[in-house]
C-alpha atoms as a PDB file:
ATOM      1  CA  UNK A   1       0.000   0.000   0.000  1.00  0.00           C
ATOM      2  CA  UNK A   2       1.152   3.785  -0.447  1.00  0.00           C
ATOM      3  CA  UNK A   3      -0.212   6.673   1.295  1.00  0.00           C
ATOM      4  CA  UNK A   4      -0.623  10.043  -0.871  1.00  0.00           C
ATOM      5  CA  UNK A   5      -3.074  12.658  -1.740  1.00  0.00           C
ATOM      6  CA  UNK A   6      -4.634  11.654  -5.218  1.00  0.00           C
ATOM      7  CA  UNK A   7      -6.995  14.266  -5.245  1.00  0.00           C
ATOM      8  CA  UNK A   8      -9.324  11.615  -5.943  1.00  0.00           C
ATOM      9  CA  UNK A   9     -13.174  12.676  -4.389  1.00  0.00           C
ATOM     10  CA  UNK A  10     -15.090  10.025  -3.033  1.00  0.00           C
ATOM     11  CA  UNK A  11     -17.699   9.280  -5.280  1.00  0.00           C
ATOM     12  CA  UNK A  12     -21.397  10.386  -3.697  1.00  0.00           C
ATOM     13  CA  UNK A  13     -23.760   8.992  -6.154  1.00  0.00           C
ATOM     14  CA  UNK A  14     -25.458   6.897  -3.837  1.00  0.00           C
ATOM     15  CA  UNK A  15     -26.146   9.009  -0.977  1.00  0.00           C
ATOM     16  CA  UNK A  16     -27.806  11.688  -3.748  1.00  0.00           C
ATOM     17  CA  UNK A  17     -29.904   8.544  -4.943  1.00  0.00           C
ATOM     18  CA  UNK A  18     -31.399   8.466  -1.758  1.00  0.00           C
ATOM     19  CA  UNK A  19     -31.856  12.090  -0.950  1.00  0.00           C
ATOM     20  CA  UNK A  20     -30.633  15.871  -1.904  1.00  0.00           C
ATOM     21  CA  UNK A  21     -27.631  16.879   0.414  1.00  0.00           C
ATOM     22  CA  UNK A  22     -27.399  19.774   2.029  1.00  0.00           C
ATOM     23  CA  UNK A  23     -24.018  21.565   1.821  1.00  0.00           C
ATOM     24  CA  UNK A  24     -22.947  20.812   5.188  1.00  0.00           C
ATOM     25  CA  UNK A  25     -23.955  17.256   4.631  1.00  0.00           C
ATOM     26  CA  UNK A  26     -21.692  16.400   1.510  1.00  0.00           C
ATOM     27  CA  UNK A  27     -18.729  18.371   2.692  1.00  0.00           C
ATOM     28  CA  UNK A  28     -18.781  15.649   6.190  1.00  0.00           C
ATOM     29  CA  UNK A  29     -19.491  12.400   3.796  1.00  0.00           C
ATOM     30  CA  UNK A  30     -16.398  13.933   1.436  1.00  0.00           C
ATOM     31  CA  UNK A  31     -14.292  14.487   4.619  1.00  0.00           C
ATOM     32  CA  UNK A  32     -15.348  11.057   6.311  1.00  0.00           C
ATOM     33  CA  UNK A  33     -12.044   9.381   5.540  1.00  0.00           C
ATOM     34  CA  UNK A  34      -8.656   9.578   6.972  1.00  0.00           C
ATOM     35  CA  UNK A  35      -5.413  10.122   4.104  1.00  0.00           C
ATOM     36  CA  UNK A  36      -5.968   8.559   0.991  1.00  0.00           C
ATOM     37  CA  UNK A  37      -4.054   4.835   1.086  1.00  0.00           C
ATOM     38  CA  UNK A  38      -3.377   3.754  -2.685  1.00  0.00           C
ATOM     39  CA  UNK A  39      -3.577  -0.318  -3.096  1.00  0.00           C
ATOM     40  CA  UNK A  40      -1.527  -2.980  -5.716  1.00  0.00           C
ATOM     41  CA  UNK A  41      -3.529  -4.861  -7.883  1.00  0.00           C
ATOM     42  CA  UNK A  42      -3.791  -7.990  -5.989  1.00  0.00           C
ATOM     43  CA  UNK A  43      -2.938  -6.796  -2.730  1.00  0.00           C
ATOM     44  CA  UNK A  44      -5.246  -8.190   0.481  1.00  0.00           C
ATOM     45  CA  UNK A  45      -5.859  -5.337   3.166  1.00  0.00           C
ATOM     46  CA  UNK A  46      -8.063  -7.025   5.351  1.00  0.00           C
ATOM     47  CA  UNK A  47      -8.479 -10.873   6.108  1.00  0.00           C
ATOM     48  CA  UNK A  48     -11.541 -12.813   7.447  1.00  0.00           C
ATOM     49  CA  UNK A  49     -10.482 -13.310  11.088  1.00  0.00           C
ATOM     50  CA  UNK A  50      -8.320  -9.592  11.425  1.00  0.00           C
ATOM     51  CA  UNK A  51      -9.209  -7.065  14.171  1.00  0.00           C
ATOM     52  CA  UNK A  52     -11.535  -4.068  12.639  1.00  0.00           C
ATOM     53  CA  UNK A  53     -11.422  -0.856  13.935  1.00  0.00           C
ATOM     54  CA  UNK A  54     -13.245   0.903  10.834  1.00  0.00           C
ATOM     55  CA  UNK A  55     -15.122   0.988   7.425  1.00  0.00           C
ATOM     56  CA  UNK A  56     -13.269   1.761   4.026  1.00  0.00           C
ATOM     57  CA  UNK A  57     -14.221   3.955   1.564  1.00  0.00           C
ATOM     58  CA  UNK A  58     -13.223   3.337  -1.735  1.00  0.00           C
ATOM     59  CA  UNK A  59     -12.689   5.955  -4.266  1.00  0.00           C
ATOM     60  CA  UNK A  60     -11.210   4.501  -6.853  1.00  0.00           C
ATOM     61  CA  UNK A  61     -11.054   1.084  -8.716  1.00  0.00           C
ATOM     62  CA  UNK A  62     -12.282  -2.632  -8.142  1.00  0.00           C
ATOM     63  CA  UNK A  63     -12.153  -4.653  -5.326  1.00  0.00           C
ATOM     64  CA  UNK A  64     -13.111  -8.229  -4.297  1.00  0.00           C
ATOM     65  CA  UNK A  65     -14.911  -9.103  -0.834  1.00  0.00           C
ATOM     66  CA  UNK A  66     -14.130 -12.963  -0.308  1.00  0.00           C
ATOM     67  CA  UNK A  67     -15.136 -15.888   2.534  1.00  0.00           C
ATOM     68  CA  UNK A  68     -12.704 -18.817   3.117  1.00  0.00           C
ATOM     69  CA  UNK A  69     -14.681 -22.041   2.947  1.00  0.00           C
ATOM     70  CA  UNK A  70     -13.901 -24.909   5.763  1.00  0.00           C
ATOM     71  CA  UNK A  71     -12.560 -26.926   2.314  1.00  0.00           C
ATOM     72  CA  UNK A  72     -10.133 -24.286   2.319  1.00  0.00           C
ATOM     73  CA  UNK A  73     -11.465 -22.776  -1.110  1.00  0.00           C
ATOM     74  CA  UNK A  74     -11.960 -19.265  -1.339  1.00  0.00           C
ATOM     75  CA  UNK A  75     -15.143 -18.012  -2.681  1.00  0.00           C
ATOM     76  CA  UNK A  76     -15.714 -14.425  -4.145  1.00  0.00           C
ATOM     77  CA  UNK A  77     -18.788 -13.357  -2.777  1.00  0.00           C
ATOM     78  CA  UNK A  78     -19.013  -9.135  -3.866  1.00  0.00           C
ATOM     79  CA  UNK A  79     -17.455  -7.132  -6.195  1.00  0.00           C
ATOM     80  CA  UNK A  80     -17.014  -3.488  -5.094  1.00  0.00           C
ATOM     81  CA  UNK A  81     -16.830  -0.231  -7.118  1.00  0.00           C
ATOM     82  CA  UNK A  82     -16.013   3.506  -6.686  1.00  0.00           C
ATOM     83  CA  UNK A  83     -18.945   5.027  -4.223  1.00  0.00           C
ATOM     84  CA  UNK A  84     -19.128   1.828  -1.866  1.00  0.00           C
ATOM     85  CA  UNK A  85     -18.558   1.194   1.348  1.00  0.00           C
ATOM     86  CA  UNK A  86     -16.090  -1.571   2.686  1.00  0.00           C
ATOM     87  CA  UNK A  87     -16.323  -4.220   5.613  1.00  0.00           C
ATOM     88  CA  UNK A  88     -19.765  -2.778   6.833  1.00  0.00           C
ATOM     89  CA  UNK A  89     -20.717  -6.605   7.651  1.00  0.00           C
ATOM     90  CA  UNK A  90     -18.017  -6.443   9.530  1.00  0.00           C
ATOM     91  CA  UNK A  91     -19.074  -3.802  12.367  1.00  0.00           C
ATOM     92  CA  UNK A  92     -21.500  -6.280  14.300  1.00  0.00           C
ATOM     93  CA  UNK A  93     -18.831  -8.821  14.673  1.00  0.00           C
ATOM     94  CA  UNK A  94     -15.342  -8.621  16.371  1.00  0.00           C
ATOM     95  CA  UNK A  95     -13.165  -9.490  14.054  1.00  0.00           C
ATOM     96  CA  UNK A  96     -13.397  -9.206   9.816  1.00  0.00           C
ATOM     97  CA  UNK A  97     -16.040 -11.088   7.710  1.00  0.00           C
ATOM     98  CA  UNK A  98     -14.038 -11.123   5.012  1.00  0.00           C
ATOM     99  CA  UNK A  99     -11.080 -10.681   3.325  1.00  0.00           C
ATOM    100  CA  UNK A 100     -10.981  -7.486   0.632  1.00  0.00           C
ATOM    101  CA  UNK A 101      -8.043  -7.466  -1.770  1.00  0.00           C
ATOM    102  CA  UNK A 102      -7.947  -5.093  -4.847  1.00  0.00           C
ATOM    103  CA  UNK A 103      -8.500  -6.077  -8.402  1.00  0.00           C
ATOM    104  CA  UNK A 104      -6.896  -3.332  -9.976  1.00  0.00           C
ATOM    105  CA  UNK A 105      -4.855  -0.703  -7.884  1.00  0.00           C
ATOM    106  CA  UNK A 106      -7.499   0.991  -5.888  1.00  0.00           C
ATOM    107  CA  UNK A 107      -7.435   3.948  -3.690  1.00  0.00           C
ATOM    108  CA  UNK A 108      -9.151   3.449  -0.365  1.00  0.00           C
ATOM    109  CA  UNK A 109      -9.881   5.940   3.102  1.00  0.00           C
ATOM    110  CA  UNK A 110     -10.117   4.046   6.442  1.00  0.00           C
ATOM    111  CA  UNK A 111     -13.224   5.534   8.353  1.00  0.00           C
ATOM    112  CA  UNK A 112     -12.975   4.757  12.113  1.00  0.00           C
ATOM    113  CA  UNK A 113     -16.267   3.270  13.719  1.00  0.00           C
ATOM    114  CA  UNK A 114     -15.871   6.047  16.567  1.00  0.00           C
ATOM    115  CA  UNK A 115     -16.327   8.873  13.618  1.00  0.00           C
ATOM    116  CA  UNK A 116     -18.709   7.387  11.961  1.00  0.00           C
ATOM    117  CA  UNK A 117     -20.595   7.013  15.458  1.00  0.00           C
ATOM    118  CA  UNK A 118     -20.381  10.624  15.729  1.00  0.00           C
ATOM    119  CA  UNK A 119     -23.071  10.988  12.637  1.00  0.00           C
ATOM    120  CA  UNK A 120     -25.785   9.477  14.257  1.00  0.00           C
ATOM    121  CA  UNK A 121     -25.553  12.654  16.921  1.00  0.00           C
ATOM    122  CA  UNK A 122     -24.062  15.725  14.290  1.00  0.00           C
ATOM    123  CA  UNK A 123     -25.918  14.353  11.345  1.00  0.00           C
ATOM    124  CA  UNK A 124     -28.575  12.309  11.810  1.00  0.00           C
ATOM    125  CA  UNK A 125     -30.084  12.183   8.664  1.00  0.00           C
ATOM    126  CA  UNK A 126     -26.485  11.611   6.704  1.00  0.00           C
ATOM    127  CA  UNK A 127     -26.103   8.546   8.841  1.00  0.00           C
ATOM    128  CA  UNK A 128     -29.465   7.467   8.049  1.00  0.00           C
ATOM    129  CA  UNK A 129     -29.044   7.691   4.711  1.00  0.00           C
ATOM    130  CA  UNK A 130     -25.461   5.340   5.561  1.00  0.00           C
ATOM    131  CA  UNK A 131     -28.063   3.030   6.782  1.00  0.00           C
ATOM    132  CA  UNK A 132     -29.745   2.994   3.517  1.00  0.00           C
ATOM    133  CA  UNK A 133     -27.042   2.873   1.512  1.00  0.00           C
ATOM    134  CA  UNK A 134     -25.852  -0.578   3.412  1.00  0.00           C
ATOM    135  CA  UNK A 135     -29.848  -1.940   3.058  1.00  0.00           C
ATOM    136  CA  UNK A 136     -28.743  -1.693  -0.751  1.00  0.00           C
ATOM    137  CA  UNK A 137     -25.801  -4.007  -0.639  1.00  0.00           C
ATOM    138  CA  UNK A 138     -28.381  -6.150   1.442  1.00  0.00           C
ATOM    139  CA  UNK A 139     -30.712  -6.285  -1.783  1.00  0.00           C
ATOM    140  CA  UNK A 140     -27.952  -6.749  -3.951  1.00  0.00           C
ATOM    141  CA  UNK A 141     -26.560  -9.679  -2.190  1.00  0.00           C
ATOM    142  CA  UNK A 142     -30.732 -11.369  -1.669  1.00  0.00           C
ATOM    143  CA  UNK A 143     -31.039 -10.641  -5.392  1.00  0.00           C
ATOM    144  CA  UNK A 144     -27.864 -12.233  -6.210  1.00  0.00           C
ATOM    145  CA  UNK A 145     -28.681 -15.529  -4.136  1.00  0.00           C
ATOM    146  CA  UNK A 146     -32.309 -15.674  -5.538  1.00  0.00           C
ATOM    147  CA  UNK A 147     -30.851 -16.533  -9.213  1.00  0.00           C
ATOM    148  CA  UNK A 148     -27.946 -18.438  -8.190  1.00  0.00           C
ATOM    149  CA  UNK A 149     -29.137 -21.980  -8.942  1.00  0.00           C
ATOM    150  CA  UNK A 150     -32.531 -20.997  -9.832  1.00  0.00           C
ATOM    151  CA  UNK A 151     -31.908 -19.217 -13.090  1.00  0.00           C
ATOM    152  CA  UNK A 152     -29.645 -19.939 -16.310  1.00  0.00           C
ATOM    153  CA  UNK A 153     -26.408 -19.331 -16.554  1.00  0.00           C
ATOM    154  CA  UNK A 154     -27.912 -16.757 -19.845  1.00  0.00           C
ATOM    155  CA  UNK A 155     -30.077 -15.448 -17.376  1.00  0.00           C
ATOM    156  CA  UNK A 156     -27.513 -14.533 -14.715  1.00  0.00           C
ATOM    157  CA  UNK A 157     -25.023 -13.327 -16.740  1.00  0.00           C
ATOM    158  CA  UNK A 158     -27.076 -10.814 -17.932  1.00  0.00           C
ATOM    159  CA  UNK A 159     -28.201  -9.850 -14.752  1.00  0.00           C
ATOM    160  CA  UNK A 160     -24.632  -9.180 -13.168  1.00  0.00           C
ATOM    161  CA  UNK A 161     -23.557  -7.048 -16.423  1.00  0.00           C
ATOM    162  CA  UNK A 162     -26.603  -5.163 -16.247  1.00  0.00           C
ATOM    163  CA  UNK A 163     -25.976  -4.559 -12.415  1.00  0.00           C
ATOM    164  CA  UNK A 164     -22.372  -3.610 -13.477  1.00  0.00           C
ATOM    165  CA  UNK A 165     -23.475  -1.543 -16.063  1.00  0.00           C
ATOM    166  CA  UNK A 166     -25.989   0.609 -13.831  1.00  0.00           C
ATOM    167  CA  UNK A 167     -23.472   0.660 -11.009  1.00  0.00           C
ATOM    168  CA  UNK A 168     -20.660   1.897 -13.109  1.00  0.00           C
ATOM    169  CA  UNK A 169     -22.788   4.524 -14.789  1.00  0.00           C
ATOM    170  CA  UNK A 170     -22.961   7.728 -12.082  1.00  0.00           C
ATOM    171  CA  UNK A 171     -19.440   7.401 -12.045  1.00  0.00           C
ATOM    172  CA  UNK A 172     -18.737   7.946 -15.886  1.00  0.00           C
ATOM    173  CA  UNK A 173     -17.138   4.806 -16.511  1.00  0.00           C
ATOM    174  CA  UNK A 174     -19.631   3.755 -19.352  1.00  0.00           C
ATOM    175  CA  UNK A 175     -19.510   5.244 -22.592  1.00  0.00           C
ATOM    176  CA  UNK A 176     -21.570   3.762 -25.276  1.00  0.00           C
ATOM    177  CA  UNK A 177     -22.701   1.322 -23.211  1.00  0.00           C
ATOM    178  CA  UNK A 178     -19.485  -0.485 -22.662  1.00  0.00           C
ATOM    179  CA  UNK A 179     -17.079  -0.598 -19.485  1.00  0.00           C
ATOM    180  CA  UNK A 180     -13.626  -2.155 -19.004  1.00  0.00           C
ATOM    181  CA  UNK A 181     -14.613  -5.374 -16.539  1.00  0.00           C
ATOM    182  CA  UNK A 182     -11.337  -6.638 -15.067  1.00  0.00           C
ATOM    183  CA  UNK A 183     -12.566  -9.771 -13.852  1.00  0.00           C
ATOM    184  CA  UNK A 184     -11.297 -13.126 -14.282  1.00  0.00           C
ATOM    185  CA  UNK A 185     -13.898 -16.134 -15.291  1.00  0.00           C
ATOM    186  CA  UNK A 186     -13.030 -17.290 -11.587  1.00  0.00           C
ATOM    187  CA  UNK A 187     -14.460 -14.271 -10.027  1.00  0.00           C
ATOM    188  CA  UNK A 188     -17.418 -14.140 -12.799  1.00  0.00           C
ATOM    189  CA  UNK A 189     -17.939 -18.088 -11.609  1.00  0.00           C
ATOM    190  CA  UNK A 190     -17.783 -17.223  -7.835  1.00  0.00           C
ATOM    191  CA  UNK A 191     -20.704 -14.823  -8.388  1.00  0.00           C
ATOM    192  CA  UNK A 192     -22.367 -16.418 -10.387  1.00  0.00           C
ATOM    193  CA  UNK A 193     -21.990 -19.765  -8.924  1.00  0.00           C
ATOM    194  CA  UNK A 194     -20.660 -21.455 -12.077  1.00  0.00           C
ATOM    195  CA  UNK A 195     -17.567 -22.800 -12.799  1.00  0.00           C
ATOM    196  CA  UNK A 196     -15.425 -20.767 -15.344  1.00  0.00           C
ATOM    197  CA  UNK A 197     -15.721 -23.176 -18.415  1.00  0.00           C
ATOM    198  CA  UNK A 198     -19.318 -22.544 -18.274  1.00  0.00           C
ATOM    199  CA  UNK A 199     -18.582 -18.545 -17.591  1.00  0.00           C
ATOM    200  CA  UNK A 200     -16.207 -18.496 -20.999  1.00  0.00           C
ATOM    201  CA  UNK A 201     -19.255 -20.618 -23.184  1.00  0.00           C
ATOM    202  CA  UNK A 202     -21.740 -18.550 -22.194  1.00  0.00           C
ATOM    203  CA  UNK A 203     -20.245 -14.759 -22.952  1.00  0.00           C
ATOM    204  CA  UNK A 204     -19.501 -16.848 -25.858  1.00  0.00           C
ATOM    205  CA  UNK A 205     -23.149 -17.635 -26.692  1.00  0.00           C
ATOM    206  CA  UNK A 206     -24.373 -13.625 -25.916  1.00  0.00           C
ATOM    207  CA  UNK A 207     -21.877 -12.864 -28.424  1.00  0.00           C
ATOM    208  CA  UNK A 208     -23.191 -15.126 -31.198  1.00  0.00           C
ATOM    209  CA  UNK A 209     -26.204 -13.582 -30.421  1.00  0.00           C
ATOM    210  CA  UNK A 210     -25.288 -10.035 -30.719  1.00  0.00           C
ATOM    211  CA  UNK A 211     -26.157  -8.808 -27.198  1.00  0.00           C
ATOM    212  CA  UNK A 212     -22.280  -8.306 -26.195  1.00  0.00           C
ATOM    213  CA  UNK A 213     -18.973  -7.583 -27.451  1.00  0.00           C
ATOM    214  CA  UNK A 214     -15.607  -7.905 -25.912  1.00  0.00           C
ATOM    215  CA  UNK A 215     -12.016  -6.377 -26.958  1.00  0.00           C
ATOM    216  CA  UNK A 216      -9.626  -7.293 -24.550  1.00  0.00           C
ATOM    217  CA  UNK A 217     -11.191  -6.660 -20.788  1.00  0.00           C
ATOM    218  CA  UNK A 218     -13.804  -3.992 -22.226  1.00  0.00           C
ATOM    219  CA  UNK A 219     -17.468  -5.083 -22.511  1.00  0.00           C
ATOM    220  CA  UNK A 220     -20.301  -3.532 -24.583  1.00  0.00           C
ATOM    221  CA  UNK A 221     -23.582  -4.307 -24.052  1.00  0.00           C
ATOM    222  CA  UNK A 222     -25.178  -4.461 -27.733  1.00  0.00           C
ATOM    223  CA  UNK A 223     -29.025  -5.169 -26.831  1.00  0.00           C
ATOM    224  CA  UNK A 224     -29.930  -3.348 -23.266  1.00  0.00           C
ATOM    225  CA  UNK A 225     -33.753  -3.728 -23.923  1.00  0.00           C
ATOM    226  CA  UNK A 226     -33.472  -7.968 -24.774  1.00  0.00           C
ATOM    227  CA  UNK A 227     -30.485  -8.442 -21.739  1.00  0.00           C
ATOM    228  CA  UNK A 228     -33.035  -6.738 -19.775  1.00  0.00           C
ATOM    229  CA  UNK A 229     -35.605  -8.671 -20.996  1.00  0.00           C
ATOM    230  CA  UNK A 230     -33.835 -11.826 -20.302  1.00  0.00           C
ATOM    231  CA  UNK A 231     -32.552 -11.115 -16.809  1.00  0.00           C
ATOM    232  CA  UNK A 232     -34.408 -12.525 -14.231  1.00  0.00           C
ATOM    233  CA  UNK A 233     -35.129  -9.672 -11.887  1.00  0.00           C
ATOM    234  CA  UNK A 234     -36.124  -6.369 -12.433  1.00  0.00           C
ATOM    235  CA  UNK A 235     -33.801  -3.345 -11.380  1.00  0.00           C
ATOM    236  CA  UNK A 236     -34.455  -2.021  -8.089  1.00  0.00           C
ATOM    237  CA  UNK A 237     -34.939   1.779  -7.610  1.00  0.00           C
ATOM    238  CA  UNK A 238     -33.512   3.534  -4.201  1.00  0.00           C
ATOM    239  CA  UNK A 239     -36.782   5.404  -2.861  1.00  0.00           C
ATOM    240  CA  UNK A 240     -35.755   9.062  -2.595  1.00  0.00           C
ATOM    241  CA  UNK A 241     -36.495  11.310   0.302  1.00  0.00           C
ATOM    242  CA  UNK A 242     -38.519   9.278   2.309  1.00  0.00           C
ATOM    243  CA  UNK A 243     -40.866  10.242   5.081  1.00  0.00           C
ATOM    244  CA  UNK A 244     -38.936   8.796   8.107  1.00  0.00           C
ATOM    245  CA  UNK A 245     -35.515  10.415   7.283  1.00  0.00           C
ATOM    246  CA  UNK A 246     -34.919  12.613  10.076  1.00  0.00           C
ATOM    247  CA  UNK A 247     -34.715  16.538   8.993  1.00  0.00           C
ATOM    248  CA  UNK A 248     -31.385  17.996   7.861  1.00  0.00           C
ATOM    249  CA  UNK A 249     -29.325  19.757   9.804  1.00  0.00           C
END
């Protein structure tokens, strides 16, 4: 890891998904983190079993939240982008739930619990609308295990680059509807829970039918309307402003 001011902002778009910030608001979400710590592609900064002390936020590039299995495989359970939140399943247990390494170099800002404590009783709403923003990775991960097993491997494909694609979007990392998607058919398989032969044959198959391209690690998605039509849940929509947030301060 290296420490260094990037000048990289931590990406908001969630938090204004869920409700419009008020100046004083954003300026305490962008100034959350302490110093800016860059990480290697491939490099682990926490392990299931480590002490936690904090939350991460990333700002900047992909990273993999993992379990170890009592076979002693590993299994890829999330894939994190600019704008989330890291080892929030880990603050109701005492040590990590997971392991986080970086898929490509990533820049990261270690938020102590004890600070982000503190918004509950300066800014109330601004930690509510933390709250929300972790109910989301709940959905993400009950929508993911509802179509593992239950759907085709067509089917779930599509649903995980659509879910890339819309996640990836507020950040300006889709033009023309394609995205660079550094991830191995391992990681693909993990998520999906298919093994990585059966990953390769079935981008394969959406190619022959003309509803995705690849060049190198850059994806386009060809046909949004018929991968949306063939994924087997519907997109879920963040409810804005609503009535129980507590009133900005």
């Amino acid at each position: 890891m290296t420490r260094k001011e990037t000048g990289i902002a931590y990406p908001i778009h969630r938090f204004h998904a869920f409700a419009a910030l008020t100046a004083r608001e954003e300026q305490a979400l962008l100034a959350l983190g302490d110093d800016e710590v860059v990480r290697r592609r491939g490099e682990t900064f926490q392990r299931e079993g480590d002490s936690v002390r904090g939350i991460h936020m990333l700002k900047k590039g992909w990273v993999s939240s993992s379990i170890l299995l009592r076979s002693g495989n590993r299994l890829v359970q999330k894939v994190h982008l600019p704008g989330d939140m890291l080892a929030t399943p880990s603050m109701v247990l005492p040590q990590a739930a997971d392991t986080l390494t970086a898929i490509t170099e990533a820049v990261t800002a270690f938020v102590p619990y004890e600070r982000l404590g503190r918004l509950y009783h300066d800014l109330p709403r601004l930690a509510a609308l933390f709250t929300m923003a972790v109910q989301m990775e709940r959905l993400a991960l009950m929508d993911a295990l509802a179509v593992t097993g239950k759907a085709s491997a067509r089917e779930q494909l599509a649903r995980l680059l659509l879910d890339l694609h819309a996640r990836l979007t507020p950040i300006g990392a889709v033009q023309e509807d394609g995205f660079v998607m550094p991830l191995t058919q391992e990681i693909i398989g993990d998520l999906l829970g298919l093994t990585a032969v059966h990953v390769n044959r079935t981008i394969r198959a959406l190619e022959v039918e003309g509803l995705v391209a690849r060049s190198g690690h850059r994806v386009r998605l060809l046909d949004l309307g018929a991968l949306r039509r063939l994924s087997p849940l519907s997109p879920r929509q963040p409810q804005f402003e609503p009535a129980w947030l507590p009133p900005a301060l």
